[in-house]
N, C-alpha and C. Protein backbone atom coordinates (compact mmCIF):
# COMPACT_ATOMS: atom_id res chain seq x y z
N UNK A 1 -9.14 -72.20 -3.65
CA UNK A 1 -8.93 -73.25 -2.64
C UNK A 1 -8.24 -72.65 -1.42
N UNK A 2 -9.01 -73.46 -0.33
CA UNK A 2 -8.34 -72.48 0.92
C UNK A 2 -6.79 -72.95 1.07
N UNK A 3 -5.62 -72.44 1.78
CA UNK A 3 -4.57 -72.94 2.86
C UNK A 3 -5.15 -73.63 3.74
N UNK A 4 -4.45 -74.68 3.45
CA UNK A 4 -4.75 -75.92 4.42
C UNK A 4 -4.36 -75.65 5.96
N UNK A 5 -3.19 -74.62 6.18
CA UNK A 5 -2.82 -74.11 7.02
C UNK A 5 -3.32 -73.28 8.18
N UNK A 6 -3.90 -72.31 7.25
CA UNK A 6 -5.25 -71.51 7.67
C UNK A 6 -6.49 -72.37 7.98
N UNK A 7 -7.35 -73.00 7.32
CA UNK A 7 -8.01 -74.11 7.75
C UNK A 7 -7.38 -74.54 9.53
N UNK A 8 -6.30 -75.22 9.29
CA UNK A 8 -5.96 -76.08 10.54
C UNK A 8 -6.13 -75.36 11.87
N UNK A 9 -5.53 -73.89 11.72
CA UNK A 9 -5.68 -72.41 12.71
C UNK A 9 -6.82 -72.10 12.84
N UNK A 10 -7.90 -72.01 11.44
CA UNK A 10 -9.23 -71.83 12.72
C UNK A 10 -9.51 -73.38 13.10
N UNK A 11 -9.39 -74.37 12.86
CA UNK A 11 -9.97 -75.69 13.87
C UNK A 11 -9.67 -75.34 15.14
N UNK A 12 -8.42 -74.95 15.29
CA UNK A 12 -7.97 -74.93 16.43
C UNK A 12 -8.47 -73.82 17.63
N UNK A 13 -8.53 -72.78 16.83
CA UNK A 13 -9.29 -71.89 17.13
C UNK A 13 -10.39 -72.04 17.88
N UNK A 14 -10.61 -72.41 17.09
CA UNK A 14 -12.53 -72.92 17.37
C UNK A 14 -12.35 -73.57 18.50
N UNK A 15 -11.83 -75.03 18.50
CA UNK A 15 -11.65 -75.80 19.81
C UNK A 15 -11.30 -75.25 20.94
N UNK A 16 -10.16 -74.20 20.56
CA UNK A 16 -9.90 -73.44 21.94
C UNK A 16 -11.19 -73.02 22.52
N UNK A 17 -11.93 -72.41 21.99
CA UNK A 17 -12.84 -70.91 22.11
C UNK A 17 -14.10 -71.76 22.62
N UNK A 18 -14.49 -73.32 22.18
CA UNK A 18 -15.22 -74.31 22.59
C UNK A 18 -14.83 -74.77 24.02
N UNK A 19 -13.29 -74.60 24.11
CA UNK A 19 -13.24 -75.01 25.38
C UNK A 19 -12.97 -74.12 26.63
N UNK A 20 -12.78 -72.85 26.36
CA UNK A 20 -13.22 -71.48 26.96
C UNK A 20 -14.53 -71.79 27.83
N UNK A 21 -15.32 -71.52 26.79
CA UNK A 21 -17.23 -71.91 27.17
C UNK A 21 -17.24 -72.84 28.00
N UNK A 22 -16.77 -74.13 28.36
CA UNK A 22 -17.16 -75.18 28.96
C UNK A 22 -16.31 -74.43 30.37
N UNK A 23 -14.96 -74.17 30.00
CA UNK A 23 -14.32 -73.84 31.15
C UNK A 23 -14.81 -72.91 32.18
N UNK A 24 -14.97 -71.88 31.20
CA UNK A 24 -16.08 -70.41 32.28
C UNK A 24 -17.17 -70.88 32.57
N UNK A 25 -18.01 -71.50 31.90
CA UNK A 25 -19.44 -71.99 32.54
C UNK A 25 -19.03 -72.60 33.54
N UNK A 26 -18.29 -73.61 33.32
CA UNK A 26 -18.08 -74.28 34.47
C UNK A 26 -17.78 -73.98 35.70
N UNK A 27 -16.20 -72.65 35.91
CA UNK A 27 -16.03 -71.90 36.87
C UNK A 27 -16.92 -71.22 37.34
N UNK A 28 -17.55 -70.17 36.34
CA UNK A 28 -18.99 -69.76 37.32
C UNK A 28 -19.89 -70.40 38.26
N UNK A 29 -19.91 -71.57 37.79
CA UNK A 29 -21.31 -72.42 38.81
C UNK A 29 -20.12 -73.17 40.10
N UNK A 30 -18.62 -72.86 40.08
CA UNK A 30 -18.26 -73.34 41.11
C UNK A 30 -17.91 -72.41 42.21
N UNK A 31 -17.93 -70.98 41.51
CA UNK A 31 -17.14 -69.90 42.28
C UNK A 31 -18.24 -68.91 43.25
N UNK A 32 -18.17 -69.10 44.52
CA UNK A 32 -18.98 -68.23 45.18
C UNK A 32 -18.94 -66.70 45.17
N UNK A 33 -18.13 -66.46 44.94
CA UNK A 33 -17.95 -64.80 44.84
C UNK A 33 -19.46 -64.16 43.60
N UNK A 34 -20.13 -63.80 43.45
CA UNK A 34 -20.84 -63.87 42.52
C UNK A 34 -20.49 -62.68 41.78
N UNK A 35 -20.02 -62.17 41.93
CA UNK A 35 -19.24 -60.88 40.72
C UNK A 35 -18.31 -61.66 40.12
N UNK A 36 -17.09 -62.44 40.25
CA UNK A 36 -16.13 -63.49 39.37
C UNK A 36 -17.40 -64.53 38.85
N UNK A 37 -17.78 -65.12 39.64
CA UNK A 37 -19.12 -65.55 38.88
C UNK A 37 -19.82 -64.61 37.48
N UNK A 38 -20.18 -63.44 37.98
CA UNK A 38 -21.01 -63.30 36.43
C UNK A 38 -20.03 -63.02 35.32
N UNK A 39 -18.76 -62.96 35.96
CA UNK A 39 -17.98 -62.18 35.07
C UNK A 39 -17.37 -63.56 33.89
N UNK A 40 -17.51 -64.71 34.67
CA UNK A 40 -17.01 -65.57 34.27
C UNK A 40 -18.26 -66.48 33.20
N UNK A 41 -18.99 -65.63 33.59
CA UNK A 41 -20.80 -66.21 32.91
C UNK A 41 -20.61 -65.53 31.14
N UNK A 42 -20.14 -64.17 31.80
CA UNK A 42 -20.12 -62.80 30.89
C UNK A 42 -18.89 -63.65 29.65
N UNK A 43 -17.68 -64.17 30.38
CA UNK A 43 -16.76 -64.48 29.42
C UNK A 43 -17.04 -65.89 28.20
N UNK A 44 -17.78 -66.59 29.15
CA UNK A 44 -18.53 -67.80 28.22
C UNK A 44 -19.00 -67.61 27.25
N UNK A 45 -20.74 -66.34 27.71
CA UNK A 45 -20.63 -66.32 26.31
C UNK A 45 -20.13 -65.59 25.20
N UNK A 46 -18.75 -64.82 25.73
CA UNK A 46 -18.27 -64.00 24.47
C UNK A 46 -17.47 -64.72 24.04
N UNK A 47 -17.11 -66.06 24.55
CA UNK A 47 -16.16 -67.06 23.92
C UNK A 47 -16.73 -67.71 22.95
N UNK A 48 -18.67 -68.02 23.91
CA UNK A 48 -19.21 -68.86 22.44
C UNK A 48 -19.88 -67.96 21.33
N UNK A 49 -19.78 -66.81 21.68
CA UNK A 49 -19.59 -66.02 20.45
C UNK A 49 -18.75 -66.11 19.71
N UNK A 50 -17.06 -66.05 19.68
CA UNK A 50 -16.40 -66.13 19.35
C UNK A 50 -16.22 -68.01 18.75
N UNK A 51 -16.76 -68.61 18.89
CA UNK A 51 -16.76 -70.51 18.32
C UNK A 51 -17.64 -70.23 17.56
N UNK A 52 -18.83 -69.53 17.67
CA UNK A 52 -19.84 -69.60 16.28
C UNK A 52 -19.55 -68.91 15.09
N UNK A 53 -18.25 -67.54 15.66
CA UNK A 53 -18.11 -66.99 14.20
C UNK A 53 -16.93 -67.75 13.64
N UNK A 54 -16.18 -68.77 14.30
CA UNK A 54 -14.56 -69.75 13.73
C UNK A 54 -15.74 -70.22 13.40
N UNK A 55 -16.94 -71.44 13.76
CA UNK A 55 -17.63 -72.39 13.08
C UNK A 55 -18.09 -72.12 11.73
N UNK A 56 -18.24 -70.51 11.78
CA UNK A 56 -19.12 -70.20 10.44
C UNK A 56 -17.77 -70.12 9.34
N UNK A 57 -16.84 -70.35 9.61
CA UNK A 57 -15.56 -70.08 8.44
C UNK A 57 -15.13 -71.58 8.21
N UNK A 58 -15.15 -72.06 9.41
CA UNK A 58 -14.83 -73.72 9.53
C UNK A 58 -16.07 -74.25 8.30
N UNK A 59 -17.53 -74.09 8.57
CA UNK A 59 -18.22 -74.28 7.60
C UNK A 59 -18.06 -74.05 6.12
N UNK A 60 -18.15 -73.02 6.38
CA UNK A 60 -17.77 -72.16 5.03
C UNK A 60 -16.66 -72.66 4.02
N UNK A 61 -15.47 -72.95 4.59
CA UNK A 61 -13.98 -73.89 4.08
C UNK A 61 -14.47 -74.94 3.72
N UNK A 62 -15.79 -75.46 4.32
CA UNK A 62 -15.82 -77.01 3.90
C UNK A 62 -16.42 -77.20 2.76
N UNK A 63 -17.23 -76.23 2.53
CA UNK A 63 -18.07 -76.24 0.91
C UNK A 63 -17.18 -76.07 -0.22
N UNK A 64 -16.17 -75.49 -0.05
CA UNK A 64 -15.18 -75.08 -0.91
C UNK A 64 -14.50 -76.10 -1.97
């Protein structure tokens, strides 16, 4: 059985890293500079990289 504790740390996790993605996507399409632009394109999706591998543990905890 997992720590409920651990559990709660990646939710949170995750949410952060979910709200990374929305945040950088978002800055990119507002920021004219287009180098902070891609860079900020670039950080999205290594954030929503980073939410799909918390989701896959978040999943994973729940079968348990």
């Amino acid at each position: 059985m997992m720590n409920l504790e651990t559990k709660d740390m990646i939710t949170k996790k995750l949410l952060d890293a979910q709200e990374m993605v929305r945040d950088f996507e978002m800055f990119s399409k507002q920021i004219s500079d287009q180098e902070v632009a891609k860079a900020f394109k670039n950080f999205a999706e290594t954030s929503g990289m980073q939410a799909q591998e918390l989701q896959k543990l978040v999943d994973k905890y729940k079968r348990d």
